[in-house]
Every structure is written in structure tokens, then in C-alpha cells.
N, C-alpha and C. Protein backbone atom coordinates (compact mmCIF):
# COMPACT_ATOMS: atom_id res chain seq x y z
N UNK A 1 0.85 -1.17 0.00
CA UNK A 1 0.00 0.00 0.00
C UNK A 1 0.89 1.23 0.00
N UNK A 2 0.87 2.11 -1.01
CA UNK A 2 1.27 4.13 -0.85
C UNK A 2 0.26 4.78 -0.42
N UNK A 3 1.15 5.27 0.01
CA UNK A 3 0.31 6.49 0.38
C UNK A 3 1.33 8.09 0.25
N UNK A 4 0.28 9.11 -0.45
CA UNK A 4 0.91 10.20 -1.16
C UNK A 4 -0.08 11.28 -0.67
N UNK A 5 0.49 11.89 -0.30
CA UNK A 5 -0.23 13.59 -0.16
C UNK A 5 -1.59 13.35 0.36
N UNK A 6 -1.98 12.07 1.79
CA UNK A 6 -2.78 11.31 1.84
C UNK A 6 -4.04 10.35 0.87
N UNK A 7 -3.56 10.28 -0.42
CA UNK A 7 -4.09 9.47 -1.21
C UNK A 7 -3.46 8.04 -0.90
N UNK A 8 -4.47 7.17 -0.59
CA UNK A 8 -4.13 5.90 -0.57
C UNK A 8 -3.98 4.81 -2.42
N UNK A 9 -3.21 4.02 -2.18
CA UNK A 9 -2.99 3.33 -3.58
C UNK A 9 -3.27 2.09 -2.89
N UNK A 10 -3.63 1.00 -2.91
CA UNK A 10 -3.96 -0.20 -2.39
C UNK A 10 -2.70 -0.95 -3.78
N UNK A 11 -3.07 -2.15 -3.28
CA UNK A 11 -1.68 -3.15 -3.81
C UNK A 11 -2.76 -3.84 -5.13
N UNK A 12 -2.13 -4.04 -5.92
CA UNK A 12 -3.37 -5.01 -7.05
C UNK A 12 -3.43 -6.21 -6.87
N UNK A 13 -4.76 -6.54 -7.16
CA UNK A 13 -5.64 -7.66 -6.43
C UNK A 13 -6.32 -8.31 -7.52
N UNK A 14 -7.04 -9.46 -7.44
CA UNK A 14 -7.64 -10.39 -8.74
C UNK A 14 -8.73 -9.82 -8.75
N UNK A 15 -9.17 -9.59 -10.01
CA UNK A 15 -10.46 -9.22 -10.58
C UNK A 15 -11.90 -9.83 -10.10
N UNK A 16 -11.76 -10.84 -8.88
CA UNK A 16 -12.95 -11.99 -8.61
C UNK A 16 -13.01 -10.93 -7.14
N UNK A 17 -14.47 -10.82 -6.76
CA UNK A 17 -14.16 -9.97 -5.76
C UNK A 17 -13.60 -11.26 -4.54
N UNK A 18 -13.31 -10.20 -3.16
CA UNK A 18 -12.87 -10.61 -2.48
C UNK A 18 -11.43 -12.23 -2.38
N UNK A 19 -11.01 -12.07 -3.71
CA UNK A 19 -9.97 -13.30 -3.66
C UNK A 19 -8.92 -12.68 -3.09
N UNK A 20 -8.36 -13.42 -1.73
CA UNK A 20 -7.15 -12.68 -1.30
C UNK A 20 -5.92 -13.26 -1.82
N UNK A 21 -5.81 -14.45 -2.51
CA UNK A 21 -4.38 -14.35 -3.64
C UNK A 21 -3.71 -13.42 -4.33
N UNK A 22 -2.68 -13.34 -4.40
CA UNK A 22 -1.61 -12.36 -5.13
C UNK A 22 -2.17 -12.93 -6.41
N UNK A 23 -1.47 -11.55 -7.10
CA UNK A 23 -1.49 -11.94 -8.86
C UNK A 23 -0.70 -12.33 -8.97
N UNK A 24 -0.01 -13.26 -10.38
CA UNK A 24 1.41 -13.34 -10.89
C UNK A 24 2.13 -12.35 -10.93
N UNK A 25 1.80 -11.27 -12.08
CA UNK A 25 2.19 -9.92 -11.75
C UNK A 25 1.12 -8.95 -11.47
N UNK A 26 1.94 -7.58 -11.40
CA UNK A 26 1.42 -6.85 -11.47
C UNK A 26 0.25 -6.35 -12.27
N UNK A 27 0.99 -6.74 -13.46
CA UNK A 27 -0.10 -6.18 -15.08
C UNK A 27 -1.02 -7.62 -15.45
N UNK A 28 -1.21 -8.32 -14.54
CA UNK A 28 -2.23 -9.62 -15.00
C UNK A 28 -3.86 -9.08 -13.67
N UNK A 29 -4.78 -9.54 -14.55
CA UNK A 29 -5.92 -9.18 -14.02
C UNK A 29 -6.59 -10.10 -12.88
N UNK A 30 -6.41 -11.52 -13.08
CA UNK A 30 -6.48 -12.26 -12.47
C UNK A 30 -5.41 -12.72 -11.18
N UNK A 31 -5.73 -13.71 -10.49
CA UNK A 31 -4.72 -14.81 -10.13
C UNK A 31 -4.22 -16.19 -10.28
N UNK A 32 -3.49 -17.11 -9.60
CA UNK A 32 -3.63 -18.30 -10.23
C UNK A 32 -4.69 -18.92 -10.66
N UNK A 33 -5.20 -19.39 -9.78
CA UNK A 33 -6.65 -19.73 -9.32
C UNK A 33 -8.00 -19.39 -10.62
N UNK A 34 -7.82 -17.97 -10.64
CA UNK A 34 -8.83 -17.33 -11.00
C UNK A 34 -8.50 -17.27 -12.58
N UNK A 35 -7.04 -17.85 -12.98
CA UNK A 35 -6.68 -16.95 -14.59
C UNK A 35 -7.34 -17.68 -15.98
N UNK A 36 -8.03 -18.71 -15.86
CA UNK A 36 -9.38 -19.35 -16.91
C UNK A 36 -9.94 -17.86 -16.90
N UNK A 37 -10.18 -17.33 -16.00
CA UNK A 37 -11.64 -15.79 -16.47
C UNK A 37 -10.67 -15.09 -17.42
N UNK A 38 -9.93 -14.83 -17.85
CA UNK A 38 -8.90 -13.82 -18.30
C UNK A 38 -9.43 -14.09 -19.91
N UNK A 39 -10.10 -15.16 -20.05
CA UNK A 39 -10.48 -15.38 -21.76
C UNK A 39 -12.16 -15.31 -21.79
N UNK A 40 -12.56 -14.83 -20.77
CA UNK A 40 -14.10 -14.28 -20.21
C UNK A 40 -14.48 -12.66 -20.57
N UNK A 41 -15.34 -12.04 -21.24
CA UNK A 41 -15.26 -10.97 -20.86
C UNK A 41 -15.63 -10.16 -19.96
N UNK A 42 -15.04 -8.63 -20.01
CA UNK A 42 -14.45 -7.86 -18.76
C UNK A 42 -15.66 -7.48 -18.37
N UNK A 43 -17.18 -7.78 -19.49
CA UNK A 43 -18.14 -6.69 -18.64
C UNK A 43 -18.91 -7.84 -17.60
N UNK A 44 -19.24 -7.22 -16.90
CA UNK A 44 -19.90 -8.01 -15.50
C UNK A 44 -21.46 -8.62 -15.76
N UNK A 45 -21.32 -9.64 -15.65
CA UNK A 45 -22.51 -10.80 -15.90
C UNK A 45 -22.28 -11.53 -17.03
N UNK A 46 -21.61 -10.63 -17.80
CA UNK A 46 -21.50 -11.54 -19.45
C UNK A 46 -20.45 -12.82 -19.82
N UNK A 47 -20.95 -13.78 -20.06
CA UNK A 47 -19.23 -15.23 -19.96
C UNK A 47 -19.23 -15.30 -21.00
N UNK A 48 -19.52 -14.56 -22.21
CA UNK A 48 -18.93 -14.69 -23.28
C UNK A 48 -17.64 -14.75 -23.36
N UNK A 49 -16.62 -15.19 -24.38
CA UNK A 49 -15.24 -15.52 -24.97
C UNK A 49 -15.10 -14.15 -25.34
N UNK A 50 -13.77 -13.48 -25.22
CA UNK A 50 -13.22 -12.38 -25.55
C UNK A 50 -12.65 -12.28 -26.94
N UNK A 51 -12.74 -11.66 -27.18
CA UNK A 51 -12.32 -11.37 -28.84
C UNK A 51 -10.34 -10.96 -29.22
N UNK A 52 -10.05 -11.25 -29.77
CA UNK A 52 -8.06 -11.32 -29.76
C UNK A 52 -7.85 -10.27 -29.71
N UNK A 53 -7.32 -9.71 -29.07
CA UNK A 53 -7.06 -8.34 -28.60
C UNK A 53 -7.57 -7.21 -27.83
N UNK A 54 -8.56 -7.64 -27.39
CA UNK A 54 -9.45 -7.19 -26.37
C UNK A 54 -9.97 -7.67 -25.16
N UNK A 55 -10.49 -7.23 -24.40
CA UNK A 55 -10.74 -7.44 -23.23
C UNK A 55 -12.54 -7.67 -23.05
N UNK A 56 -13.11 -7.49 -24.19
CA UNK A 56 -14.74 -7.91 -24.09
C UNK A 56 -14.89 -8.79 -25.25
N UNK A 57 -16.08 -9.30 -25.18
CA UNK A 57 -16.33 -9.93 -26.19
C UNK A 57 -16.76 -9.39 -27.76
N UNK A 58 -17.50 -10.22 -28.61
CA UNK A 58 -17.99 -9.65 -29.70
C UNK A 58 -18.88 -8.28 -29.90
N UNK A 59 -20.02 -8.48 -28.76
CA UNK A 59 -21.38 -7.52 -28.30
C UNK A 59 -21.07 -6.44 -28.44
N UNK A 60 -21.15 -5.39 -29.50
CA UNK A 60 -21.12 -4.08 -30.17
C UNK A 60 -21.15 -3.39 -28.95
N UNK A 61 -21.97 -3.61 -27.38
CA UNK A 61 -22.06 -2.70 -26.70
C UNK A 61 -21.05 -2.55 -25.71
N UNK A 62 -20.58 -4.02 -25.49
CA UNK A 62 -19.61 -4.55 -24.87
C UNK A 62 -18.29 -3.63 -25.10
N UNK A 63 -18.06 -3.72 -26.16
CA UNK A 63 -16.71 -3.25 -27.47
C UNK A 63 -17.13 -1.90 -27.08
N UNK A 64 -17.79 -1.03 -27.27
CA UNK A 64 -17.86 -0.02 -27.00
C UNK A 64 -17.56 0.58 -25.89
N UNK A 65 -17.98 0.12 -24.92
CA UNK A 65 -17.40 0.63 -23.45
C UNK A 65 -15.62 0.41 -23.15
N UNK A 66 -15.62 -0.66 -23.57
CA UNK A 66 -13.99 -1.10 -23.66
C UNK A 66 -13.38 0.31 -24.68
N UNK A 67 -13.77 0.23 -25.50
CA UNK A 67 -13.68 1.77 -26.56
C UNK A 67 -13.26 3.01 -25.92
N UNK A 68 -14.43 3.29 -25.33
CA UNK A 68 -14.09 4.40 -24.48
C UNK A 68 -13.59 4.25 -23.25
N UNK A 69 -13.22 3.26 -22.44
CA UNK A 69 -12.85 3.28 -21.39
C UNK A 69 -10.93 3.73 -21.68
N UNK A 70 -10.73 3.18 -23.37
CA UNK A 70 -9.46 3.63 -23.16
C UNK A 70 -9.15 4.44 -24.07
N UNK A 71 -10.32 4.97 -24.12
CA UNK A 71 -10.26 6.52 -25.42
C UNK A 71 -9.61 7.96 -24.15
N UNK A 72 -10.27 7.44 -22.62
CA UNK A 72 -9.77 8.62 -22.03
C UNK A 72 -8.75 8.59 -21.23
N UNK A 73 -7.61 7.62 -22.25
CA UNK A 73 -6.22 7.51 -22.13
C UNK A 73 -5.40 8.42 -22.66
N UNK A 74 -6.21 8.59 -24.31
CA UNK A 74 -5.47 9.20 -25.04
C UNK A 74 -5.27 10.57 -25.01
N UNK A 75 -4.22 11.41 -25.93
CA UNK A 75 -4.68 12.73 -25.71
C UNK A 75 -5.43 13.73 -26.00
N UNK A 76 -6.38 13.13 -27.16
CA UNK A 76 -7.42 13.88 -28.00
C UNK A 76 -8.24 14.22 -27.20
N UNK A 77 -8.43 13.04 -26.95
CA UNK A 77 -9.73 13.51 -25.27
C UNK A 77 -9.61 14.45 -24.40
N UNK A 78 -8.22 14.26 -24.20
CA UNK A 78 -7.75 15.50 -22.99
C UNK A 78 -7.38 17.03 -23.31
N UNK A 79 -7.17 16.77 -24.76
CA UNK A 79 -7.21 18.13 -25.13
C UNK A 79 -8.54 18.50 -25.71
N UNK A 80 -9.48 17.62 -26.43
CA UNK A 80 -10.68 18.48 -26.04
C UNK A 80 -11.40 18.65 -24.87
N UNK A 81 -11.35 18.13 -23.75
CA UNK A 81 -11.87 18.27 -22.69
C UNK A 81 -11.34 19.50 -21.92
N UNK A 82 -10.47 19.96 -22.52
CA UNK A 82 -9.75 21.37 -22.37
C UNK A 82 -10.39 22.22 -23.17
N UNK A 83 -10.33 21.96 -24.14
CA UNK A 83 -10.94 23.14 -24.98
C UNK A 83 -12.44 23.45 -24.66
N UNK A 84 -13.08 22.28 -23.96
CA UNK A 84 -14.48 22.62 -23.98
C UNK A 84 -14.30 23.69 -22.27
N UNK A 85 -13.30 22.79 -21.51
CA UNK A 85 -13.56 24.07 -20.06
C UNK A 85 -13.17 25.30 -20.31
N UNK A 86 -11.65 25.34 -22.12
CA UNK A 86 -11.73 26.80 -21.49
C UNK A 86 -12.86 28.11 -22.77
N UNK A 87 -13.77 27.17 -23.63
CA UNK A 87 -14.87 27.52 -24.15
C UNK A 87 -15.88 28.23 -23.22
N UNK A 88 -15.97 27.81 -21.89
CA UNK A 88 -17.10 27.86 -21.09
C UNK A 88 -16.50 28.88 -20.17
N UNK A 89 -15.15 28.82 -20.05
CA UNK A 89 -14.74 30.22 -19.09
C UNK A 89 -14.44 31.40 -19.85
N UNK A 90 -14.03 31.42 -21.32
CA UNK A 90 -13.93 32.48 -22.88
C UNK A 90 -15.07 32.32 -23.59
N UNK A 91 -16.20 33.45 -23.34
CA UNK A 91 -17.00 32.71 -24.33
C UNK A 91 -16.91 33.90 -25.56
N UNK A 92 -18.03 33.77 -26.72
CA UNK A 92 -17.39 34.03 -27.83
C UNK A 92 -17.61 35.65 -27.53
N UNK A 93 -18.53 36.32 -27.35
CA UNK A 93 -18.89 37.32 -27.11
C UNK A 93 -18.42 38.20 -25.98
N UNK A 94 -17.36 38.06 -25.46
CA UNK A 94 -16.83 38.50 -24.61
C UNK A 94 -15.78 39.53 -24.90
């Protein structure tokens, strides 16, 4: 566990709730135990098979959230999400 400027970081843990096993590593979602789900997809209730290179399955809606979940990684996002706060503090008529 860190802790920073009192923000806590907890240690990474398996994706199954409450499993108190370590992961292999760090960057694996699962644990031993648990790593069959890792070819499951990520959205919750659904046991569909995951698609090669992704983390959900086929389900257009599925894919989509996975979509954006790592669209607001990138920096397009972050620079329009800038441009729209500083739209709203400059506006045109000013």
C-alpha cells in the first residue's frame, strides 16, 4: 500500500471480488486460481469468450465501453476536454 499527499494506492488484487491471492504480476488481471476468467469478458454478468485483442467480447455494446474506457487515455480527449472548459470560461462574445 502508498500512500501520497494522503491518497491511498492499495496493492493489485484479482479481478474476482474478495480473492485474497496475489497476482502473478502486477499487469495480470487475475490470479492463479482465478486466470481461466482472463479469456471471459471484462463486462460483468457476461461469460462470453473475448475477442483477440481485447478485453470484451464480440457484443457491439460490450466493445464499446472497452472503446471508451481507453479513449480517455489518449490525448485527444484531454485536449478536447480542455478546450471545452476553457470555451465555457472564454466565451465568444466577450
Amino acid at each position: 500500500v502508498l500512500v501520497i499527499d494522503g491518497i491511498t494506492i492499495g496493492h493489485p488484487c484479482c479481478g474476482v471480488h474478495d480473492c485474497p491471492e496475489p497476482l502473478i504480476t502486477n499487469r495480470h488481471r487475475f490470479c492463479h486460481g482465478h486466470y481461466h476468467r482472463h479469456h471471459i469478458c471484462a463486462v460483468e454478468g457476461c461469460e462470453q469468450t473475448v475477442a483477440d485483442g481485447f478485453m470484451t467480447c464480440t457484443d457491439q455494446n460490450h466493445r464499446q465501453l472497452e472503446l471508451n474506457h481507453k479513449g480517455r487515455d489518449k490525448a485527444l480527449f484531454q485536449l478536447r476536454e480542455r478546450l471545452q472548459r476553457a470555451n465555457v470560461s472564454h466565451p465568444n462574445d466577450a
